[in-house]
N, C-alpha and C. Protein backbone atom coordinates (compact mmCIF):
# COMPACT_ATOMS: atom_id res chain seq x y z
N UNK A 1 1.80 -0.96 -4.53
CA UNK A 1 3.22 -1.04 -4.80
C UNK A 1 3.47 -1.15 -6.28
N UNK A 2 4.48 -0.06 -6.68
CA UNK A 2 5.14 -0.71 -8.43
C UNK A 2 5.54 -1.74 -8.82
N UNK A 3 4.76 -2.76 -9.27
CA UNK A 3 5.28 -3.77 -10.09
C UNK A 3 7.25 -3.77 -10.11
N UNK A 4 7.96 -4.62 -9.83
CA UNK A 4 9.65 -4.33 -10.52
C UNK A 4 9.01 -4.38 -11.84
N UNK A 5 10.41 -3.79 -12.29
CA UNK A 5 10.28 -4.08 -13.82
C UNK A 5 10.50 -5.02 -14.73
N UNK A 6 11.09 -5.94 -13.60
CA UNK A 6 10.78 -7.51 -14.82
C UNK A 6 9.57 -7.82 -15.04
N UNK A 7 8.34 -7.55 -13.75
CA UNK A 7 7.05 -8.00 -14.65
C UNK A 7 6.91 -6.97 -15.40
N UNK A 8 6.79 -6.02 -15.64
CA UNK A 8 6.22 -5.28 -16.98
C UNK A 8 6.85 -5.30 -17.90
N UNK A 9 8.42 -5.76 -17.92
CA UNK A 9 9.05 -5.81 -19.21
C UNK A 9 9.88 -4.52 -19.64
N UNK A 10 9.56 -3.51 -18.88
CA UNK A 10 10.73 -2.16 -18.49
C UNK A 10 12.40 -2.73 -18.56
N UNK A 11 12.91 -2.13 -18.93
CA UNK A 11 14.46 -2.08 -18.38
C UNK A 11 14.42 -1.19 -16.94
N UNK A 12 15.06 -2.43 -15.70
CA UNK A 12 14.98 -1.72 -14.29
C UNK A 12 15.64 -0.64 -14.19
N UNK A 13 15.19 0.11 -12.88
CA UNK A 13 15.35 1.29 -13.09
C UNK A 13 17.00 1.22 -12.33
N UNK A 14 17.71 2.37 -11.90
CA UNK A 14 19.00 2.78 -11.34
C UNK A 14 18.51 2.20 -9.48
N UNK A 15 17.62 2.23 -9.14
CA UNK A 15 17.24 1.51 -7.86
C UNK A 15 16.67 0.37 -7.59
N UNK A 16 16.10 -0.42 -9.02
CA UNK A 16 15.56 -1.54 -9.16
C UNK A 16 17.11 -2.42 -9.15
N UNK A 17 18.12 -2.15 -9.50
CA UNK A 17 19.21 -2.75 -9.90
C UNK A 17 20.11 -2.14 -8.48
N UNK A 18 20.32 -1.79 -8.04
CA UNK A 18 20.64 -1.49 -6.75
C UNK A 18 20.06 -2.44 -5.59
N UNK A 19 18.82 -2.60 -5.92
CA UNK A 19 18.00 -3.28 -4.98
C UNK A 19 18.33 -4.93 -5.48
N UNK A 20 18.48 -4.90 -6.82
CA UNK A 20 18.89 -6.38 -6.92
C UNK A 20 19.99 -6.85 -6.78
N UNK A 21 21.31 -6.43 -7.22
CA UNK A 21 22.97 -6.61 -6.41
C UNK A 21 22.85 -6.38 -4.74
N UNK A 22 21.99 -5.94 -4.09
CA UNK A 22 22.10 -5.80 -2.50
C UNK A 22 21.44 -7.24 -2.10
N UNK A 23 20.34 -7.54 -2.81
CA UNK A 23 19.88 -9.03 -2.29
C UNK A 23 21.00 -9.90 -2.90
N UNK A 24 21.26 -10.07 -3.88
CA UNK A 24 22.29 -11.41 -4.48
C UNK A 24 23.43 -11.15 -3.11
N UNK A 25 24.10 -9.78 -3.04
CA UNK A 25 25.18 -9.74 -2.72
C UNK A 25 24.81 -10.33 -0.70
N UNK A 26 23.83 -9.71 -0.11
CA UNK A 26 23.24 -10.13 1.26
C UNK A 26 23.14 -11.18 1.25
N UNK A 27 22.62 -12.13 0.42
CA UNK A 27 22.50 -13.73 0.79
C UNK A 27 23.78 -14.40 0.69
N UNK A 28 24.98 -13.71 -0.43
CA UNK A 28 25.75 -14.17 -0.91
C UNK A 28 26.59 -14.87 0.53
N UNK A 29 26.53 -13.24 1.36
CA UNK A 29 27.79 -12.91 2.23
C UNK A 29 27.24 -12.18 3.52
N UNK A 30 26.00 -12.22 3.80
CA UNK A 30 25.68 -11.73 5.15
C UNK A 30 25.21 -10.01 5.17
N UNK A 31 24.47 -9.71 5.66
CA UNK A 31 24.19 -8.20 5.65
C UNK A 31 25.44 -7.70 6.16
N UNK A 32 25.77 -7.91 7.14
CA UNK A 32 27.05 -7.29 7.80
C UNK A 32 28.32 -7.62 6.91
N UNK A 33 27.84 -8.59 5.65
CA UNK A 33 29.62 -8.70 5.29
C UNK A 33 29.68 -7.90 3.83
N UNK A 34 28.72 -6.96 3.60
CA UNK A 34 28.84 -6.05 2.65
C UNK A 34 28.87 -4.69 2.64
N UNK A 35 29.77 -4.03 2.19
CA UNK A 35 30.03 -3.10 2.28
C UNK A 35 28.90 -1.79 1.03
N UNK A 36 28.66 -0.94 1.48
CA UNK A 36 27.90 -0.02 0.74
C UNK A 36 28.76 0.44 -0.80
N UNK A 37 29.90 0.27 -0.62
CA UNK A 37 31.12 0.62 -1.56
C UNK A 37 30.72 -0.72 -2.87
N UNK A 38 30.65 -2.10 -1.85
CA UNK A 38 30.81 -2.99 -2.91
C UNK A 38 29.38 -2.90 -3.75
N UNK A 39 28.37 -2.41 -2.95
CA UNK A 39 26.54 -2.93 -3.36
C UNK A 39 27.18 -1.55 -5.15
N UNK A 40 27.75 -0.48 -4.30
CA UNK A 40 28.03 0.96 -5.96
C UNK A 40 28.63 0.23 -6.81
N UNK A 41 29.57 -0.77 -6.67
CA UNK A 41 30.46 -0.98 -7.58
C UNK A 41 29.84 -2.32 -8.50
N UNK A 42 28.74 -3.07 -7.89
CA UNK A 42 28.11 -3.82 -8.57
C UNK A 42 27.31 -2.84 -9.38
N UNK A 43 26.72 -2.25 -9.32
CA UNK A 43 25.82 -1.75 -10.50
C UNK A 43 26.41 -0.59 -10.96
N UNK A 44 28.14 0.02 -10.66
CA UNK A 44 28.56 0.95 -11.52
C UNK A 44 28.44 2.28 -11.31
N UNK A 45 28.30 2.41 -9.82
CA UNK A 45 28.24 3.88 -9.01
C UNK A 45 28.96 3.67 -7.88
N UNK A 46 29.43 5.16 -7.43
CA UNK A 46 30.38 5.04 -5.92
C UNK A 46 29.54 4.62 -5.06
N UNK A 47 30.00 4.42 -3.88
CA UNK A 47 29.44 4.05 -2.38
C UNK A 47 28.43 5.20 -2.01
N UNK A 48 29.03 6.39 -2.28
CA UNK A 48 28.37 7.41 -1.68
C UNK A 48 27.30 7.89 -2.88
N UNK A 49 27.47 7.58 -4.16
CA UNK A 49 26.19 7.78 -4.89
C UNK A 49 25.00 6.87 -4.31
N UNK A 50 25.23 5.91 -3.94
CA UNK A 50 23.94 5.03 -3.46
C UNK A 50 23.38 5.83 -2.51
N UNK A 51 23.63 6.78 -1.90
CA UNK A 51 22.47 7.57 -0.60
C UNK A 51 22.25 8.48 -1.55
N UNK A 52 21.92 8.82 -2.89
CA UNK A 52 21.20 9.80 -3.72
C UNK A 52 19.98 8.58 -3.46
N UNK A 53 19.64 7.23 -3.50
CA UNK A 53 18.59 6.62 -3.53
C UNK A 53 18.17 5.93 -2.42
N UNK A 54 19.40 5.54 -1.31
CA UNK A 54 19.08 4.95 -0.09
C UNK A 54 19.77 5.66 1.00
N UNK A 55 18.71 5.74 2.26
CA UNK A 55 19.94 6.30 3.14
C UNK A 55 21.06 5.59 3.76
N UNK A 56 20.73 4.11 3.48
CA UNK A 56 21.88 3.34 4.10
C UNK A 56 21.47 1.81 3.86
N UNK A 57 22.16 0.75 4.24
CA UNK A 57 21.77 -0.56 4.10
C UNK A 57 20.49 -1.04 4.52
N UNK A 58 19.94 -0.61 6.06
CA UNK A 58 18.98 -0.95 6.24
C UNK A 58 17.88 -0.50 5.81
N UNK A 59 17.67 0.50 4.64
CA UNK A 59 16.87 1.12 3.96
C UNK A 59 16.54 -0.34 2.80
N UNK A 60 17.68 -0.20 2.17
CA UNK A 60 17.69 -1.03 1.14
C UNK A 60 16.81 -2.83 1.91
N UNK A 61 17.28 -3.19 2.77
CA UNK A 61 17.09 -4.83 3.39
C UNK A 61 15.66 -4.23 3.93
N UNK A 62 15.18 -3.26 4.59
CA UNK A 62 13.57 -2.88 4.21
C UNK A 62 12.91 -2.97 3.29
N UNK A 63 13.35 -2.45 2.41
CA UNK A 63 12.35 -2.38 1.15
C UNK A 63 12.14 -3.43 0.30
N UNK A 64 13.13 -4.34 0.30
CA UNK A 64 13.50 -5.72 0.30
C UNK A 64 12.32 -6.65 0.61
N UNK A 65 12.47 -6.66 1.71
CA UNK A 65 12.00 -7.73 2.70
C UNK A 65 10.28 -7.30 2.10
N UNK A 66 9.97 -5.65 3.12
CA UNK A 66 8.67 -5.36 2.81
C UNK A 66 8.38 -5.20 1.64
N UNK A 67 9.26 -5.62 0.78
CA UNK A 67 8.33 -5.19 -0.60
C UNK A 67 8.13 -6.43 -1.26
N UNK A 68 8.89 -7.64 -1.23
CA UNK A 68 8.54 -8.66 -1.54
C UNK A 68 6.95 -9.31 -1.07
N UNK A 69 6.96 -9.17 0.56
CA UNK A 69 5.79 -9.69 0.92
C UNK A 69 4.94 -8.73 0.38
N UNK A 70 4.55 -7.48 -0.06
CA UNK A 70 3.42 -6.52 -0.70
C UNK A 70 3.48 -7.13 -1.95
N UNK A 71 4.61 -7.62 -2.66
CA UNK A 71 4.14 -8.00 -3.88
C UNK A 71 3.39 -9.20 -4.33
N UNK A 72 3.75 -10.08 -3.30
CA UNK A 72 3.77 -11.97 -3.50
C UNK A 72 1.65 -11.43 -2.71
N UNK A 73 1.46 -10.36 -2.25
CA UNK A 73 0.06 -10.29 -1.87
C UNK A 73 -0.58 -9.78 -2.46
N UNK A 74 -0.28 -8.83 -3.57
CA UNK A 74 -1.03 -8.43 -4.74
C UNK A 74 -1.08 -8.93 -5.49
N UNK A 75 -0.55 -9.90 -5.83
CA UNK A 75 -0.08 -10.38 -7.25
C UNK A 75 -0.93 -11.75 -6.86
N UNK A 76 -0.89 -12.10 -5.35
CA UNK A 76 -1.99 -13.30 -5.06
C UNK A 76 -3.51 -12.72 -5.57
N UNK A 77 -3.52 -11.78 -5.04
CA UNK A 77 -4.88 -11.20 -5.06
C UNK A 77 -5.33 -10.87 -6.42
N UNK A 78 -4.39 -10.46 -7.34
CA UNK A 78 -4.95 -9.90 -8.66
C UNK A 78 -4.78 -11.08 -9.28
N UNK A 79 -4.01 -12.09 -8.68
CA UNK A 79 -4.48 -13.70 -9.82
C UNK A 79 -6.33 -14.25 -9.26
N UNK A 80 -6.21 -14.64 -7.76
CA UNK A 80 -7.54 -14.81 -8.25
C UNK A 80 -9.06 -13.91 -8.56
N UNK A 81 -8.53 -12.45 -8.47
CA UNK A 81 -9.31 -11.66 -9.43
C UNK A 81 -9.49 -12.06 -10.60
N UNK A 82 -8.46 -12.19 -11.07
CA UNK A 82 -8.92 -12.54 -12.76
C UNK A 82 -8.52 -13.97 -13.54
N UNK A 83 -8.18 -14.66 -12.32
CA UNK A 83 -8.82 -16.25 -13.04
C UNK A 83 -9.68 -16.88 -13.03
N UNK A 84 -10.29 -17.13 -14.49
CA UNK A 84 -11.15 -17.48 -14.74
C UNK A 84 -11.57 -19.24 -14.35
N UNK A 85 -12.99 -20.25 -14.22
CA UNK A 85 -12.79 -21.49 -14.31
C UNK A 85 -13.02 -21.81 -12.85
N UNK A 86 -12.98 -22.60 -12.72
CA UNK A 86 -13.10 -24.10 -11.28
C UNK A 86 -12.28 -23.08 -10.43
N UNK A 87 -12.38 -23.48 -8.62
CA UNK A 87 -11.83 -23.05 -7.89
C UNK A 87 -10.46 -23.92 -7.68
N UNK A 88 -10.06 -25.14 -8.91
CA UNK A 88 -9.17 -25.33 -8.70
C UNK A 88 -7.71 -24.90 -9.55
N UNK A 89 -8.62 -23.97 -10.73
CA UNK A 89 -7.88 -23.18 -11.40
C UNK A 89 -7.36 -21.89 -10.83
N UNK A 90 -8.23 -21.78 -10.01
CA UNK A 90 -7.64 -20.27 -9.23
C UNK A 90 -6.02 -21.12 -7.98
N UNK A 91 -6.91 -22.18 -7.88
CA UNK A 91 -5.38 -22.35 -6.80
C UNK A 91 -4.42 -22.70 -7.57
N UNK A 92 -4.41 -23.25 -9.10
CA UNK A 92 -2.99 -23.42 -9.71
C UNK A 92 -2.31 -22.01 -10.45
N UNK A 93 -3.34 -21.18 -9.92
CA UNK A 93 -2.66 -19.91 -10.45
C UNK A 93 -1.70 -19.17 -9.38
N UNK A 94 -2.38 -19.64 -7.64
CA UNK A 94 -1.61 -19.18 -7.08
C UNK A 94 -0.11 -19.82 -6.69
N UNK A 95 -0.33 -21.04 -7.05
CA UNK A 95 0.98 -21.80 -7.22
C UNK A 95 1.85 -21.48 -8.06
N UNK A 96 1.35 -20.80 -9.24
CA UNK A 96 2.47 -21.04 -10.42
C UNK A 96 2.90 -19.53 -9.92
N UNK A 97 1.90 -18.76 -9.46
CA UNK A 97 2.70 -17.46 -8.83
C UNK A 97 3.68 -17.27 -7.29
N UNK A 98 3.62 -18.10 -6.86
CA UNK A 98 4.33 -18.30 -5.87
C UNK A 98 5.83 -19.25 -6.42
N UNK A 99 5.24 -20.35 -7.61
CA UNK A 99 6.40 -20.51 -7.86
C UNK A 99 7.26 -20.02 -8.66
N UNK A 100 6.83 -18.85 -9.26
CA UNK A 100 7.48 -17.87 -10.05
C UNK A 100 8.80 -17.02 -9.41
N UNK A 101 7.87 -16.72 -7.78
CA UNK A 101 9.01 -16.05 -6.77
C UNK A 101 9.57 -16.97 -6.37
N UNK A 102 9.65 -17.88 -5.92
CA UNK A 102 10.86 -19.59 -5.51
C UNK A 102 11.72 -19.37 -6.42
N UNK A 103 11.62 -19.32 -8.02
CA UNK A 103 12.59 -20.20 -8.48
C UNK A 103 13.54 -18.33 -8.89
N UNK A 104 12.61 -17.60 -9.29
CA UNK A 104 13.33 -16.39 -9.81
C UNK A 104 14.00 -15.32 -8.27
N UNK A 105 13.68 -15.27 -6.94
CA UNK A 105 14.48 -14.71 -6.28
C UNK A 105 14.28 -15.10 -5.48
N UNK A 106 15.25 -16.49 -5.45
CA UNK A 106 15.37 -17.23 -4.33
C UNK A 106 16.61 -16.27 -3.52
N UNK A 107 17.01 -15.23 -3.40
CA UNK A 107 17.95 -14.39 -2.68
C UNK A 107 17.09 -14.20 -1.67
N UNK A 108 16.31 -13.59 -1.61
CA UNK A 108 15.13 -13.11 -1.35
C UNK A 108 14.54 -13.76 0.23
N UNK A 109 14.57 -15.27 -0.34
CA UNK A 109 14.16 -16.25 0.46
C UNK A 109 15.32 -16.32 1.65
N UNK A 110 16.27 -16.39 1.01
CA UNK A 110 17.62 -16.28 2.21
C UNK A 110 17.43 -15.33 2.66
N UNK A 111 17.26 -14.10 2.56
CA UNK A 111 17.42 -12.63 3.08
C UNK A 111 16.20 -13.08 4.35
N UNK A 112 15.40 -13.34 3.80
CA UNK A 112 13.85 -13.31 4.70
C UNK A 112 14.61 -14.39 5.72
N UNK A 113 14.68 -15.56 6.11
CA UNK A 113 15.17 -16.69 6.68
C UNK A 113 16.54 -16.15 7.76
N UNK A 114 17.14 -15.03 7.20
CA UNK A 114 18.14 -15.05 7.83
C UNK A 114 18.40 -13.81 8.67
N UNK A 115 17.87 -12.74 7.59
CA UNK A 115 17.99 -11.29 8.45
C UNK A 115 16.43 -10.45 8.48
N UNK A 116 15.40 -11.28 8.57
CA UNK A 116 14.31 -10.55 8.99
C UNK A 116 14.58 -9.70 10.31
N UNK A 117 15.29 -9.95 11.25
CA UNK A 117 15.71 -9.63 12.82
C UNK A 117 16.11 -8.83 12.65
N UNK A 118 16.85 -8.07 11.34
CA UNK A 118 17.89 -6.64 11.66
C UNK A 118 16.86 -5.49 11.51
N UNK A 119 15.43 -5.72 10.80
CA UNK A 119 14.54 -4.85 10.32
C UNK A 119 14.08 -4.23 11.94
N UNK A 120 13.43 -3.08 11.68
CA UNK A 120 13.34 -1.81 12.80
C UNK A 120 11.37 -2.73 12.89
N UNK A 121 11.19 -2.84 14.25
CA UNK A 121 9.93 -3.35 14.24
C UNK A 121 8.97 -3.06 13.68
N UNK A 122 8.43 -1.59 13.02
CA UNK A 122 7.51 -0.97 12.16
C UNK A 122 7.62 -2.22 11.21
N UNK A 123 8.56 -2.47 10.76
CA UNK A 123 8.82 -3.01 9.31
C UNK A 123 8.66 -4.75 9.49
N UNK A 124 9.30 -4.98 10.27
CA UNK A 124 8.84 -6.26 10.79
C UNK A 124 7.44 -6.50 10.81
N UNK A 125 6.77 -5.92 11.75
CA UNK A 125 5.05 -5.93 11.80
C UNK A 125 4.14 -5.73 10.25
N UNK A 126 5.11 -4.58 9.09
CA UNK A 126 4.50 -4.50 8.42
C UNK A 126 4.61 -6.10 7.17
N UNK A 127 6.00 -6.51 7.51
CA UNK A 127 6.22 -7.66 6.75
C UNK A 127 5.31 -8.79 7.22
N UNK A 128 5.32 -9.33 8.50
CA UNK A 128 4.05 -10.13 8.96
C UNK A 128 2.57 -10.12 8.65
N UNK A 129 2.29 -8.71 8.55
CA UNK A 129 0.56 -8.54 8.46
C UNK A 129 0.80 -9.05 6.93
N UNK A 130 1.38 -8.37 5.82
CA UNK A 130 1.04 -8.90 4.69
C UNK A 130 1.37 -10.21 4.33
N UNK A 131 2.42 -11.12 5.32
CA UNK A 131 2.53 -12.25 5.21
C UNK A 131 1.24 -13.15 5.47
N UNK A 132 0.73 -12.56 6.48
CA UNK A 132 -0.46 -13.06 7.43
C UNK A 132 -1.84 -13.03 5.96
N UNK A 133 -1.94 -11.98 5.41
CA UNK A 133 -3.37 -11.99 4.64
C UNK A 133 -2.95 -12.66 3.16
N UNK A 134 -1.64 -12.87 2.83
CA UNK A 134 -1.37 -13.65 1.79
C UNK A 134 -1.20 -15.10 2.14
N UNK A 135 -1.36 -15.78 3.89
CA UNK A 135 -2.26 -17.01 4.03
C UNK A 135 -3.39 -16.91 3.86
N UNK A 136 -4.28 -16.14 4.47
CA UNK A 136 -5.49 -16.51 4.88
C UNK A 136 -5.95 -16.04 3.40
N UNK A 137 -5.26 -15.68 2.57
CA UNK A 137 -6.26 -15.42 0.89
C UNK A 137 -5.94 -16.95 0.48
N UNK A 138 -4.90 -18.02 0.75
CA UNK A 138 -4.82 -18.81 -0.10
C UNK A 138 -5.76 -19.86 1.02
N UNK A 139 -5.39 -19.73 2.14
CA UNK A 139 -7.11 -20.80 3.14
C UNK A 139 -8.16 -20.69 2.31
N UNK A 140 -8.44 -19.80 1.89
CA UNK A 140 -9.77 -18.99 1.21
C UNK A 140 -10.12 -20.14 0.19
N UNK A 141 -8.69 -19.82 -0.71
CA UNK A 141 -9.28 -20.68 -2.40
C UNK A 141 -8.54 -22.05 -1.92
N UNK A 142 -7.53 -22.41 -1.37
CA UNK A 142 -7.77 -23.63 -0.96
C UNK A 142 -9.58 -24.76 -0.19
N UNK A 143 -10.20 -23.95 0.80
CA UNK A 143 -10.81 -24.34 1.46
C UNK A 143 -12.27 -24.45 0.16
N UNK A 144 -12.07 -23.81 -0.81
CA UNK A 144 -12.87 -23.44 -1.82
C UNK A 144 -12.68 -24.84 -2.88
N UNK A 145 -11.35 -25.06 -2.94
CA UNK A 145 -11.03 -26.13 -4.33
C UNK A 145 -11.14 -27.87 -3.20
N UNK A 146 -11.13 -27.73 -2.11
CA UNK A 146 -10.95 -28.92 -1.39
C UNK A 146 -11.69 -28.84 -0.17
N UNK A 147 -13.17 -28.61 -0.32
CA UNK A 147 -14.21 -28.51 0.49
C UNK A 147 -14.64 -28.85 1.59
N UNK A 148 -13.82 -30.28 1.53
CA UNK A 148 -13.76 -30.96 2.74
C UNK A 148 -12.69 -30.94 3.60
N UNK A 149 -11.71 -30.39 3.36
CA UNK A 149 -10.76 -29.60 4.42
C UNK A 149 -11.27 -28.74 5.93
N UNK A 150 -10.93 -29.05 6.57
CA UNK A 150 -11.16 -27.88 7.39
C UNK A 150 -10.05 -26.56 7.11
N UNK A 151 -10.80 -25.61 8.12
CA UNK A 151 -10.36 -24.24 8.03
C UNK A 151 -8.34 -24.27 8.55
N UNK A 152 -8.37 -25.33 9.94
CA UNK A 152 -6.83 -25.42 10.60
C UNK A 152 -6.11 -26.03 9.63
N UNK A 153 -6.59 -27.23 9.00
CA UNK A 153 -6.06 -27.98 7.98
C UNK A 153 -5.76 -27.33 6.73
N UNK A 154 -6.47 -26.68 5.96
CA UNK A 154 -6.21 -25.36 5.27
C UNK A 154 -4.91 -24.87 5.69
N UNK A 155 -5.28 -23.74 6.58
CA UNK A 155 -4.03 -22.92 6.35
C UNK A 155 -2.30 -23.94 7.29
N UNK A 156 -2.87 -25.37 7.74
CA UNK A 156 -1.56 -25.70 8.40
C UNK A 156 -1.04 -26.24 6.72
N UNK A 157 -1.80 -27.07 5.92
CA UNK A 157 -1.52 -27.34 4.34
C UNK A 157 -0.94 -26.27 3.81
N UNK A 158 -1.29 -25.19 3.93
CA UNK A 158 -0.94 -23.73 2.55
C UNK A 158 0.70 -23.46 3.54
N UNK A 159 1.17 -23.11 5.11
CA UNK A 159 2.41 -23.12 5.39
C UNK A 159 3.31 -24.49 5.16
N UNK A 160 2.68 -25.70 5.10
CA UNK A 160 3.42 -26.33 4.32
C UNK A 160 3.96 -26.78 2.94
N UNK A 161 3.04 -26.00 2.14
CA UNK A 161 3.34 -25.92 1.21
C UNK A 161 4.40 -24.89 0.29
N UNK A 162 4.11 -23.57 1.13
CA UNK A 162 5.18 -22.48 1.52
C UNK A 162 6.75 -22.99 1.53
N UNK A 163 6.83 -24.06 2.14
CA UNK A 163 8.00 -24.52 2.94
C UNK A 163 8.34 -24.95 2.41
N UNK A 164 7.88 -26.19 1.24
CA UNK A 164 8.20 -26.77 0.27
C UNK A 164 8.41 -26.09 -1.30
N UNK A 165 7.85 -24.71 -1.28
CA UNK A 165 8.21 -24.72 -2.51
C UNK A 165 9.40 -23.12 -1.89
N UNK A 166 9.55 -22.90 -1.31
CA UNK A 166 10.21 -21.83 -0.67
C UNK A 166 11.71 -22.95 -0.31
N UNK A 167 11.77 -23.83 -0.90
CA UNK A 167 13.24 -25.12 -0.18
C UNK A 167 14.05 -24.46 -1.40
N UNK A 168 13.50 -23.90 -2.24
CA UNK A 168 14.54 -23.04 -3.75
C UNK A 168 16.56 -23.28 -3.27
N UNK A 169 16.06 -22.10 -2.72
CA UNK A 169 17.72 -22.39 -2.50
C UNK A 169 18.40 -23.35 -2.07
N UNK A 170 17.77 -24.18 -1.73
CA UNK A 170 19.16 -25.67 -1.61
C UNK A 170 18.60 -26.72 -2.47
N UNK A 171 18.25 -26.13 -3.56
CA UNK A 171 17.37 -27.50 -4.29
C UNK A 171 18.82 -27.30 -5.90
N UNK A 172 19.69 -26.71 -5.39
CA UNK A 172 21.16 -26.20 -6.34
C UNK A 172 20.56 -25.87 -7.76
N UNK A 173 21.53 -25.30 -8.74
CA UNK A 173 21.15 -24.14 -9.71
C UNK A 173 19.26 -24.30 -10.50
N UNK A 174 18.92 -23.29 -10.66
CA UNK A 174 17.70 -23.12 -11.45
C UNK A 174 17.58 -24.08 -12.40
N UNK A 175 18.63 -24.41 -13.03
CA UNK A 175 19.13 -24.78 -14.16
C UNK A 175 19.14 -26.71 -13.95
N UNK A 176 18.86 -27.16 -12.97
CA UNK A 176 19.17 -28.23 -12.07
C UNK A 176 18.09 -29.20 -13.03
N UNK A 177 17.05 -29.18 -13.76
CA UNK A 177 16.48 -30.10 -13.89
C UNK A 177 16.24 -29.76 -15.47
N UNK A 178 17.00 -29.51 -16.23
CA UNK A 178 17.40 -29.03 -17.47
C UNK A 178 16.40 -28.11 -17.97
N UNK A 179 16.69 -27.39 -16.59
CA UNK A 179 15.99 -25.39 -17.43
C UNK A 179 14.68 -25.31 -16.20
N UNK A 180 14.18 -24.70 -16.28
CA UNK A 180 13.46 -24.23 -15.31
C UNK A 180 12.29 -24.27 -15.37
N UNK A 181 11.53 -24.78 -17.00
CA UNK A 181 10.28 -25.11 -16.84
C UNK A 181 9.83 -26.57 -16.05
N UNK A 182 10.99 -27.62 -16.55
CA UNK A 182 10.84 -28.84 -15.39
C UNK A 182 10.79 -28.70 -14.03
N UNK A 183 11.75 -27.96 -13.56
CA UNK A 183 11.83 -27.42 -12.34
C UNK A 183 10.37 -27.03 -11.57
N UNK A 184 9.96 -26.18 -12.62
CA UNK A 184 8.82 -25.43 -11.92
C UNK A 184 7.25 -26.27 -12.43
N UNK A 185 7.65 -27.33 -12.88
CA UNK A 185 6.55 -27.97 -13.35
C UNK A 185 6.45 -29.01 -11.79
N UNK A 186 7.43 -29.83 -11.79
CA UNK A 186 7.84 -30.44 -10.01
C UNK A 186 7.31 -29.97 -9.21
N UNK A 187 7.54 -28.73 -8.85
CA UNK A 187 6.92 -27.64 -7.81
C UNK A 187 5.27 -27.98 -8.06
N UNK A 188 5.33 -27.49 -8.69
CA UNK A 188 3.42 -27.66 -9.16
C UNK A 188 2.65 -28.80 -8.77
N UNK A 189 3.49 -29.67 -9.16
CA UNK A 189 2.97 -31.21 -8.79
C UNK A 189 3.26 -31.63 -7.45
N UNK A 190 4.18 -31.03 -6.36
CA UNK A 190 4.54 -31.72 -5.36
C UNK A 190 3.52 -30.67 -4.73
N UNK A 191 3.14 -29.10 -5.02
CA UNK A 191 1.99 -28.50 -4.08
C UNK A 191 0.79 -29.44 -4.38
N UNK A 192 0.42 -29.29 -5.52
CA UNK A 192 -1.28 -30.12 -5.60
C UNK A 192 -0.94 -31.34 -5.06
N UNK A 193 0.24 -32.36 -4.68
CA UNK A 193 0.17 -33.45 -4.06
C UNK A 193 -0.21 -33.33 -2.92
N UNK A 194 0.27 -32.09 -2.17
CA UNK A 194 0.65 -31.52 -0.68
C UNK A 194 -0.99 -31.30 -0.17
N UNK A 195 -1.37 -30.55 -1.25
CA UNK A 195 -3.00 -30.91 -1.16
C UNK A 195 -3.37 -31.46 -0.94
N UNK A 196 -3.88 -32.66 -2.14
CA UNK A 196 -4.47 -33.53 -2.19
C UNK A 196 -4.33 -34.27 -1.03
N UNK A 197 -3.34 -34.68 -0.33
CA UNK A 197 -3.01 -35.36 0.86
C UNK A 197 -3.82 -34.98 1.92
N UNK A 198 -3.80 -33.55 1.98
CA UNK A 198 -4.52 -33.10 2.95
C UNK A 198 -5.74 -33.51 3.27
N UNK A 199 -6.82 -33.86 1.98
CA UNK A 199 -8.09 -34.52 1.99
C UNK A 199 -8.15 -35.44 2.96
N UNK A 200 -9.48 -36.02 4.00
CA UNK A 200 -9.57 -37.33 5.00
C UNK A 200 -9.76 -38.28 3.82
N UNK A 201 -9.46 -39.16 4.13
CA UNK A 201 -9.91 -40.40 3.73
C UNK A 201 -11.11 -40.67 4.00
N UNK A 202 -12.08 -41.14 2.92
CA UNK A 202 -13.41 -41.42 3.21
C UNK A 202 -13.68 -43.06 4.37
């Protein structure tokens, strides 16, 4: 999958920005309470220019949905490719990348939570499987940094930790803990707590 263009630092493209007024505007107000007219007029094209790039809403809340989970699984995978250090450096890499998607499109998170159900089952199944191997990659380097975990304990730890740092949207503006590096520093510390907990007691 293409990187968006905020990670590479591109100016997004005419469908990258399409795709981003359809999530703000879907969480805002419901898939059903937006109109194809309003998604053109946010980024400055008619209703009917948007099917030069989508054939319709549920095109757009596809690519959405499935493209988030393809990304949050490559982007797992190519962090602990190339982090270097302890296996507990590889798991704070996958944290700070997971909390990268929490705090920056938490729309995203609503969309998933609320209208995964409208998706055509192909797409559904395809959103699950990559949900499914972007656990069992973090069981992996979890079960790796905290040895004495078991395998159930693992991955029941990594969906709770999901849950907790995926709470974005009602945790009120980004801006909430004066700017977003505090914010996302919290996060960090309440997963490795979420961890650490997990350990038995000797």
């Amino acid at each position: 999958m293409t990187p968006p263009a905020a990670a590479t630092g591109a100016a997004p493209t005419r469908r990258e920005q399409i795709l981003r007024e359809a999530a703000r505007l879907f969480a805002e107000r419901g898939f059903h309470g937006v109109g194809v007219d309003e998604i053109g007029a946010a980024v400055g094209i008619s209703g009917p220019g948007l099917y030069r790039h989508f054939p319709g809403k549920e095109a757009m809340l596809a690519e959405l949905l499935v493209g988030i989970s393809s990304r949050l699984l490559h982007g797992g995978r190519r962090r602990v490719a190339e982090t270097a250090g302890p296996p507990g450096a590889v798991l704070d890499s996958l944290i700070d990348g997971h909390i990268d998607f929490a705090l920056d499109d938490r729309a995203l998170i609503v969309l998933h939570d609320r209208e995964l159900d409208r998706l055509r089952e192909s797409d559904r199944k395809l959103v699950r499987q990559f949900q499914r191997q972007y656990v069992e990659l973090w069981v992996g380097v979890v079960r790796d940094a905290y040895p004495d975990i078991t395998e159930d304990e693992a991955r029941a730890s990594v969906h709770a930790v999901f849950g907790l740092l995926n709470s974005t949207p009602h945790l009120g503006s980004p801006g909430a803990l004066s700017g977003r590096e505090p914010m996302a520093a919290l996060l960090h510390r309440l997963a490795r707590g979420a961890f650490d907990a997990a350990v038995p007691a000797p």
